[in-house]
PDB file of N, CA and C in Angstrom:
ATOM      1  N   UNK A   1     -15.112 -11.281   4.960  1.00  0.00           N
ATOM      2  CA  UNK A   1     -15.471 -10.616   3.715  1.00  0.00           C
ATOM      3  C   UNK A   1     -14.200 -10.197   2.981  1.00  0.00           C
ATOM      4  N   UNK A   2     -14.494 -10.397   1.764  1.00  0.00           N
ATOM      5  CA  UNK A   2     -12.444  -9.924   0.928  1.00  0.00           C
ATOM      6  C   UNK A   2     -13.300  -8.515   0.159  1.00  0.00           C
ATOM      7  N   UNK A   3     -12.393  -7.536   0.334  1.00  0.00           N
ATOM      8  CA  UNK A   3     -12.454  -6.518   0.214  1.00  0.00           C
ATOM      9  C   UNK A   3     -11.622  -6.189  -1.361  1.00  0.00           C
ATOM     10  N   UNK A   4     -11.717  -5.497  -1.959  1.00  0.00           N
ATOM     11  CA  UNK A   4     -11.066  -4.958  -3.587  1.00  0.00           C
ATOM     12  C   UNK A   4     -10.023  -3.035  -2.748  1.00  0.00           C
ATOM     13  N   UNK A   5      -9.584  -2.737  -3.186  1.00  0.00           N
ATOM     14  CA  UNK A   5      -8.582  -1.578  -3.629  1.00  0.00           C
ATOM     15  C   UNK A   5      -9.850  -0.633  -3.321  1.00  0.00           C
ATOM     16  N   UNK A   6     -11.174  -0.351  -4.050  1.00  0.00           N
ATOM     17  CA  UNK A   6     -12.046   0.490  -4.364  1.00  0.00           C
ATOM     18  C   UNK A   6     -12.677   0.549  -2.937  1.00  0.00           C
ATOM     19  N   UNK A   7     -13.253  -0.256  -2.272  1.00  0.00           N
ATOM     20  CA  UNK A   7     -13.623  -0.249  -1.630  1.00  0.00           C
ATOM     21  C   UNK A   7     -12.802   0.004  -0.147  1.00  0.00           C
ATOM     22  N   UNK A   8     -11.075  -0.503   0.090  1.00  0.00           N
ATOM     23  CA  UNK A   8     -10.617  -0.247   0.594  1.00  0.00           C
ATOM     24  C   UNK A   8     -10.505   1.517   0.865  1.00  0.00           C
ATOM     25  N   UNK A   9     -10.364   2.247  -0.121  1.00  0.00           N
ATOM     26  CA  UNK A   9     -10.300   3.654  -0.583  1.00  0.00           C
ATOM     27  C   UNK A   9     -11.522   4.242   0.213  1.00  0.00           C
ATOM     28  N   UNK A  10     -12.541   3.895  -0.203  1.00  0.00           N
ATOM     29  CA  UNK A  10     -14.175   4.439   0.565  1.00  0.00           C
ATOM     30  C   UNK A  10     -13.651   4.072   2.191  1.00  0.00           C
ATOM     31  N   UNK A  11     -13.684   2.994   2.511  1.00  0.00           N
ATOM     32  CA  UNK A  11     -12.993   3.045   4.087  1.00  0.00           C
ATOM     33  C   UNK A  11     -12.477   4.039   4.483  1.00  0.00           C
ATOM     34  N   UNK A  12     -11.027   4.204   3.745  1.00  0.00           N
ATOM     35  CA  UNK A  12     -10.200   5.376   4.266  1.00  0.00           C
ATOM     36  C   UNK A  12     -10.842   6.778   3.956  1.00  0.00           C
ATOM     37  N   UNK A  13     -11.444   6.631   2.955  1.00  0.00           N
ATOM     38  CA  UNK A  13     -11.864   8.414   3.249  1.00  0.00           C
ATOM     39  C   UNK A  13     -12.957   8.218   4.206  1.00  0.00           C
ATOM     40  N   UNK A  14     -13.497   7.466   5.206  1.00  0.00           N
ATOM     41  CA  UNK A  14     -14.749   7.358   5.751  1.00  0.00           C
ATOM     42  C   UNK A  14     -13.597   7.850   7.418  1.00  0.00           C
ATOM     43  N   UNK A  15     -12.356   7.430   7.042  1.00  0.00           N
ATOM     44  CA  UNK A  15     -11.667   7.930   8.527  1.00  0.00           C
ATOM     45  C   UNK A  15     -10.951   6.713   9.213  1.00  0.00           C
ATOM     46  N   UNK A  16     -11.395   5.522   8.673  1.00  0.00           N
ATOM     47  CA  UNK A  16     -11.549   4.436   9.277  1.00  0.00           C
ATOM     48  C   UNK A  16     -10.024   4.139   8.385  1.00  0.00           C
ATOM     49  N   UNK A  17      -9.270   4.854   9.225  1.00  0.00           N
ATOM     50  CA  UNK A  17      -7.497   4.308   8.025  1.00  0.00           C
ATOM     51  C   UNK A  17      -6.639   3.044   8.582  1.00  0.00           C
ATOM     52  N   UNK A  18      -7.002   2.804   9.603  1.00  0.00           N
ATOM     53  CA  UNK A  18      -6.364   1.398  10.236  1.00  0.00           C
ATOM     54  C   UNK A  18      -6.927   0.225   9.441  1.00  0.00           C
ATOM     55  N   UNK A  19      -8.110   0.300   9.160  1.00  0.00           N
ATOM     56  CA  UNK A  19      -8.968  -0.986   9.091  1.00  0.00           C
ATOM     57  C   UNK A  19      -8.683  -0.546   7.048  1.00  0.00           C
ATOM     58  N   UNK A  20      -8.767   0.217   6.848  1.00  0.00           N
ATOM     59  CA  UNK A  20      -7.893   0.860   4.942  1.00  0.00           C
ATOM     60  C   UNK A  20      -6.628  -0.276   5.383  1.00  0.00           C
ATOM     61  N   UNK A  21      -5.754   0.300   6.035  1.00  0.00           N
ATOM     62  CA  UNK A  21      -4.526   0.001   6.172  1.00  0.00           C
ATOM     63  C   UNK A  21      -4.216  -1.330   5.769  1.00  0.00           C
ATOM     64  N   UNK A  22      -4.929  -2.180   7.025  1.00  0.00           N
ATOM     65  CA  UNK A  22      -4.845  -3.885   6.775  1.00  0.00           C
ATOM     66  C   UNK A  22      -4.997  -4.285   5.458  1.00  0.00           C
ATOM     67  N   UNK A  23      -6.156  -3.873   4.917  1.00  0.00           N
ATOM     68  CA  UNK A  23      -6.709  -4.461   3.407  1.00  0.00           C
ATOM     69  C   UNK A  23      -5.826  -4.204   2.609  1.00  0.00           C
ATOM     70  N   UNK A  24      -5.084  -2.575   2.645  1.00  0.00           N
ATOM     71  CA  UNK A  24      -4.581  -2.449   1.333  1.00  0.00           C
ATOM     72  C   UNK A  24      -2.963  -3.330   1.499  1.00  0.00           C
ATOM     73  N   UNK A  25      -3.039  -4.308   2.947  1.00  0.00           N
ATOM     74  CA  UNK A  25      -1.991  -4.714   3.189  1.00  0.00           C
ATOM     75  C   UNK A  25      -1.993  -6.316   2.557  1.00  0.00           C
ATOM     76  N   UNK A  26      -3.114  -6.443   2.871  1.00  0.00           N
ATOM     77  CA  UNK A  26      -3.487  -7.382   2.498  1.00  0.00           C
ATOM     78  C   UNK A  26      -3.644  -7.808   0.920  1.00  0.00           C
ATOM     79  N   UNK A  27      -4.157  -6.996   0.220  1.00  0.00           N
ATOM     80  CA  UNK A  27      -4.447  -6.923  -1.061  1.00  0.00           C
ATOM     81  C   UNK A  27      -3.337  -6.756  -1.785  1.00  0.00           C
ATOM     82  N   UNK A  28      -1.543  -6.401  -1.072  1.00  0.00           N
ATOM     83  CA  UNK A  28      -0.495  -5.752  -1.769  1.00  0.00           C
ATOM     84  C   UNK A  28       0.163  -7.244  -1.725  1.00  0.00           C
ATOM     85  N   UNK A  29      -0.032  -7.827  -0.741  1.00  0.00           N
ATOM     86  CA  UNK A  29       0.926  -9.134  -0.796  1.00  0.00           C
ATOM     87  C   UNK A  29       0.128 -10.062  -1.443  1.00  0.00           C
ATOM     88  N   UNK A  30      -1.292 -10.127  -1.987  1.00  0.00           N
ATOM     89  CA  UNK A  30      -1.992 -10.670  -3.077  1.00  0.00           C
ATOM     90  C   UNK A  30      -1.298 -10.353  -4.564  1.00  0.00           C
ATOM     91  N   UNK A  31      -0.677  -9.018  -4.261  1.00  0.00           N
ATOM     92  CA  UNK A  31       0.075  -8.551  -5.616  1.00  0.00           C
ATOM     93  C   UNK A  31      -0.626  -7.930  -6.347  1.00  0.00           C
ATOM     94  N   UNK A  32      -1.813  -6.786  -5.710  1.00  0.00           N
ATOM     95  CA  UNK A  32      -2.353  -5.808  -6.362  1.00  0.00           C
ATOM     96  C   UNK A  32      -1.259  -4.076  -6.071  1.00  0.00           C
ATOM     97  N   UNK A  33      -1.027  -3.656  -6.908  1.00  0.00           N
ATOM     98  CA  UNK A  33       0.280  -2.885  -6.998  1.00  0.00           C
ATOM     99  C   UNK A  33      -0.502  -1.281  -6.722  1.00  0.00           C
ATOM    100  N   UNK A  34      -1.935  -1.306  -6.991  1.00  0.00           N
ATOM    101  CA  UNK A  34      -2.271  -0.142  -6.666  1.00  0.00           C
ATOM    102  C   UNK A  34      -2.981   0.085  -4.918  1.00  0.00           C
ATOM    103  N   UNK A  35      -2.723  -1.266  -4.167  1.00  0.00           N
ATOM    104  CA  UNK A  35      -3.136  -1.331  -3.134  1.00  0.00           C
ATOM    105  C   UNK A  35      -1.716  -1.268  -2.403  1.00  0.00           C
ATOM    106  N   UNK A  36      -0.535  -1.921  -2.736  1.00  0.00           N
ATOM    107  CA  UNK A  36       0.945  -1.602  -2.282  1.00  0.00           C
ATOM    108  C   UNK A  36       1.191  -0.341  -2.419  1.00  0.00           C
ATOM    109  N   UNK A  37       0.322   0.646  -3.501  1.00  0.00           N
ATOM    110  CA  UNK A  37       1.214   2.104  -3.574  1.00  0.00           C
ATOM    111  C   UNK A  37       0.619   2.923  -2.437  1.00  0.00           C
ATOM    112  N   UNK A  38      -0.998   2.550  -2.381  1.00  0.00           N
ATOM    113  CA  UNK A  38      -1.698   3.392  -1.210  1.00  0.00           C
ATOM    114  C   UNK A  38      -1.314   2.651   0.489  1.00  0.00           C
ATOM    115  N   UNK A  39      -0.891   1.477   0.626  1.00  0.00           N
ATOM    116  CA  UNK A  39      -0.077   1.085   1.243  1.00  0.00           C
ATOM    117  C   UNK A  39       1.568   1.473   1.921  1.00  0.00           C
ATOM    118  N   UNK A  40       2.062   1.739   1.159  1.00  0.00           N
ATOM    119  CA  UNK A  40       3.236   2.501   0.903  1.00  0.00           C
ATOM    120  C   UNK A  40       3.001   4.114   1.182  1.00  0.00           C
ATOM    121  N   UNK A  41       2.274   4.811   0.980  1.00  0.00           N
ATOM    122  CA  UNK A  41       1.664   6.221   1.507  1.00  0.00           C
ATOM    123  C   UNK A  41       1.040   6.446   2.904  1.00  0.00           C
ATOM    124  N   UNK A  42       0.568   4.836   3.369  1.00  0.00           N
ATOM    125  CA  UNK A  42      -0.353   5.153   4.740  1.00  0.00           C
ATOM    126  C   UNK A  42       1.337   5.173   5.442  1.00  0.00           C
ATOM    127  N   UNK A  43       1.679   3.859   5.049  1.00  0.00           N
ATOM    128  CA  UNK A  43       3.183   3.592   5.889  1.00  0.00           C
ATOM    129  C   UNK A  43       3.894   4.818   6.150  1.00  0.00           C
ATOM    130  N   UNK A  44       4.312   5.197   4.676  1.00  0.00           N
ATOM    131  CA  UNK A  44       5.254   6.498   4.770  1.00  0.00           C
ATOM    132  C   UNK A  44       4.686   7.684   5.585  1.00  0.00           C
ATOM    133  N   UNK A  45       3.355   7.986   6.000  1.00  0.00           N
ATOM    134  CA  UNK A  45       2.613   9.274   6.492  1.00  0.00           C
ATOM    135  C   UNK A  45       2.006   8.963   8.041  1.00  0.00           C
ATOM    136  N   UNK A  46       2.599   7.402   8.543  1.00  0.00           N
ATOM    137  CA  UNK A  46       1.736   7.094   9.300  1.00  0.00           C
ATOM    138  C   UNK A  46       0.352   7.292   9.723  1.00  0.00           C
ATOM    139  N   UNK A  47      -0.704   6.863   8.344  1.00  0.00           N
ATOM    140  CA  UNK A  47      -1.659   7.429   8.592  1.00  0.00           C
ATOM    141  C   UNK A  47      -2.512   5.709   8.918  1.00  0.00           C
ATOM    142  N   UNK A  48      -3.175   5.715   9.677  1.00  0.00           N
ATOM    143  CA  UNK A  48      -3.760   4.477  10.481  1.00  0.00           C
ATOM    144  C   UNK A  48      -2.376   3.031  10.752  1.00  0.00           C
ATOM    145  N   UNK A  49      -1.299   3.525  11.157  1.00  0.00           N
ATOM    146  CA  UNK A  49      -0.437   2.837  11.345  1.00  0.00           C
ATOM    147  C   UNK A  49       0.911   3.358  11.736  1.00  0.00           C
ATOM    148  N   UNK A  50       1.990   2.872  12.122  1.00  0.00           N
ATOM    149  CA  UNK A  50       3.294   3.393  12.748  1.00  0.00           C
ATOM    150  C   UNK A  50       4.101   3.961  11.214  1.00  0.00           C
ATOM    151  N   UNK A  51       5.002   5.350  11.069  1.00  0.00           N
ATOM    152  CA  UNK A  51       5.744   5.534  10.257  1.00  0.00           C
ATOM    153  C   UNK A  51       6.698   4.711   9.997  1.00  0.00           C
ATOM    154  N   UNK A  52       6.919   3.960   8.906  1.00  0.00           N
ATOM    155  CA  UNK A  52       7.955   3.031   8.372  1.00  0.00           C
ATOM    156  C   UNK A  52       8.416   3.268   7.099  1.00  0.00           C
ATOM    157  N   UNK A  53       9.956   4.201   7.436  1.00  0.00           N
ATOM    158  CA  UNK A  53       9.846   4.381   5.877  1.00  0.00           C
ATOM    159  C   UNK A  53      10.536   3.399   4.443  1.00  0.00           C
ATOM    160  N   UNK A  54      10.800   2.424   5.894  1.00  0.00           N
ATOM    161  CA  UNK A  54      11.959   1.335   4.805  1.00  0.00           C
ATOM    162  C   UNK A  54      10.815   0.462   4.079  1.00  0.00           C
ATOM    163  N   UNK A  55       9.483  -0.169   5.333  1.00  0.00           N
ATOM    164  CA  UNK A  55       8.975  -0.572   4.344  1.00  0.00           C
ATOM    165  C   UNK A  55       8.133  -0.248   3.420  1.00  0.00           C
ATOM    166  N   UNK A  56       7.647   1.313   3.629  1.00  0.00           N
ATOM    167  CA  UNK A  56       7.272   2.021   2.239  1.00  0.00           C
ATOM    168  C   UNK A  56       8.075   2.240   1.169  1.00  0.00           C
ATOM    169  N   UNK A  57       9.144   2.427   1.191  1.00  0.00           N
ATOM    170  CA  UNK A  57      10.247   2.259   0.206  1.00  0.00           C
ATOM    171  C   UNK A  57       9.617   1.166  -1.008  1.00  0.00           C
ATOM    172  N   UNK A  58       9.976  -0.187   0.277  1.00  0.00           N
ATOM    173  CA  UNK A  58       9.968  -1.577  -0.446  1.00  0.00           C
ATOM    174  C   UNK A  58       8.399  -1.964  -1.335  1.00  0.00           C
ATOM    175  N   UNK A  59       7.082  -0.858  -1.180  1.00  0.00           N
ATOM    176  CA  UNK A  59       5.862  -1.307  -1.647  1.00  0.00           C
ATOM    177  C   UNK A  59       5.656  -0.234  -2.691  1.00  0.00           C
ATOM    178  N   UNK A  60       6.288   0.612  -1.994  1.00  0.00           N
ATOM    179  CA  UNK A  60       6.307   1.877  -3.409  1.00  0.00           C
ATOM    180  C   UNK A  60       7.321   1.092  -4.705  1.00  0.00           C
ATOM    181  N   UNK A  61       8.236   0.917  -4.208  1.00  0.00           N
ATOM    182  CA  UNK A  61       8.923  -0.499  -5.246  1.00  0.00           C
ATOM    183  C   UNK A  61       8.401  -1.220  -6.061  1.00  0.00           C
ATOM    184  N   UNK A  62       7.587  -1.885  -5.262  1.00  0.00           N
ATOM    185  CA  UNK A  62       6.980  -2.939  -5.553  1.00  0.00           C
ATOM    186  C   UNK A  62       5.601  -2.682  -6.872  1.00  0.00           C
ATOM    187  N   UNK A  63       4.705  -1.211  -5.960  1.00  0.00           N
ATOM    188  CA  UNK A  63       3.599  -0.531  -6.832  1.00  0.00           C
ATOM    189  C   UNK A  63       4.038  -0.051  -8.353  1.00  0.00           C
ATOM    190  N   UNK A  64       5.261   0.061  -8.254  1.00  0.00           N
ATOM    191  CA  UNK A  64       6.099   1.128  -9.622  1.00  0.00           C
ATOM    192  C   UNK A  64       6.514  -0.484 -10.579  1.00  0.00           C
ATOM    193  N   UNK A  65       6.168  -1.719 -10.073  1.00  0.00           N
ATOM    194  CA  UNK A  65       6.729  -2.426 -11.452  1.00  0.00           C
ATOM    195  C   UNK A  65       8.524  -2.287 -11.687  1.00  0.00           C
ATOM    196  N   UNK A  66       8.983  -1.769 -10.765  1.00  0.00           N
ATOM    197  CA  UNK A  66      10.050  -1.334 -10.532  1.00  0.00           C
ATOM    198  C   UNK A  66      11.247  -3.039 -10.556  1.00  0.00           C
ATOM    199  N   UNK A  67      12.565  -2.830 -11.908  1.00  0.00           N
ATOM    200  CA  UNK A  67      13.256  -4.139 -11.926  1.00  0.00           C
ATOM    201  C   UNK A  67      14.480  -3.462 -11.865  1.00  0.00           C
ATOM    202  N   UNK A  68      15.453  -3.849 -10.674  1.00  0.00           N
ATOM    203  CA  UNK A  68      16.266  -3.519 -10.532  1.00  0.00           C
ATOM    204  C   UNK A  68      17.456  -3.455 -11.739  1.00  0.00           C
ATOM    205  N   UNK A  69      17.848  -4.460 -11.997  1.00  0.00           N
ATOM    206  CA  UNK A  69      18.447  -4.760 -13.485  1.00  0.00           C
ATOM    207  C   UNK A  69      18.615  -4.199 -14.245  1.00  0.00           C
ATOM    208  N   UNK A  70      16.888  -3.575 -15.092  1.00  0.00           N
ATOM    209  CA  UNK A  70      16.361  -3.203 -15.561  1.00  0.00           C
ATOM    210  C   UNK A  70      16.983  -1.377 -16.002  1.00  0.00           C
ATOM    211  N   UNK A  71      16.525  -0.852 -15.064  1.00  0.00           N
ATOM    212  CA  UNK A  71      16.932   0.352 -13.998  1.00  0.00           C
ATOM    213  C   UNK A  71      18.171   0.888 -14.989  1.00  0.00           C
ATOM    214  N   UNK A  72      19.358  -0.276 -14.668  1.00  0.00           N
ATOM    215  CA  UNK A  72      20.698   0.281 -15.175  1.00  0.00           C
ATOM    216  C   UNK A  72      20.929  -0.110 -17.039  1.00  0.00           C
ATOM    217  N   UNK A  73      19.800  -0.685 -17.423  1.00  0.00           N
ATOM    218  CA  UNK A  73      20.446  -1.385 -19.197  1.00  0.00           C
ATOM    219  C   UNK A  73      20.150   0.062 -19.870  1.00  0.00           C
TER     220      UNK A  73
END
């Protein structure tokens, strides 16, 4: 079954944050940016998954539209 962001969300508030986790992992490397940011928050809080803060860094990055380049003009 492919799951959306919205529905991922109802998961996690149901408790069920591992099985949140995957989807919104899943859904971030699809290149949905609001599933990389709640992605990036489970990571950073270890919440249904191990604390990682480098690669929350890199999805919070990623969620923000964020261009390096950009950044410095």
């Amino acid at each position: 079954m492919e799951y959306n962001v919205k529905q991922a969300n109802v998961i996690f508030m149901e408790g069920r944050h591992s099985a949140a986790v995957e989807i919104y992992r899943e859904l971030a490397k699809g290149g949905d940016s609001e599933a990389a940011f709640n992605y990036a928050f489970c990571r950073l809080f270890g919440l249904g998954c191990p604390i990682d803060e480098s690669e929350a860094k890199s999805y919070f990055v990623f969620s923000s539209g964020y261009i390096p380049d950009a950044y410095y003009n």
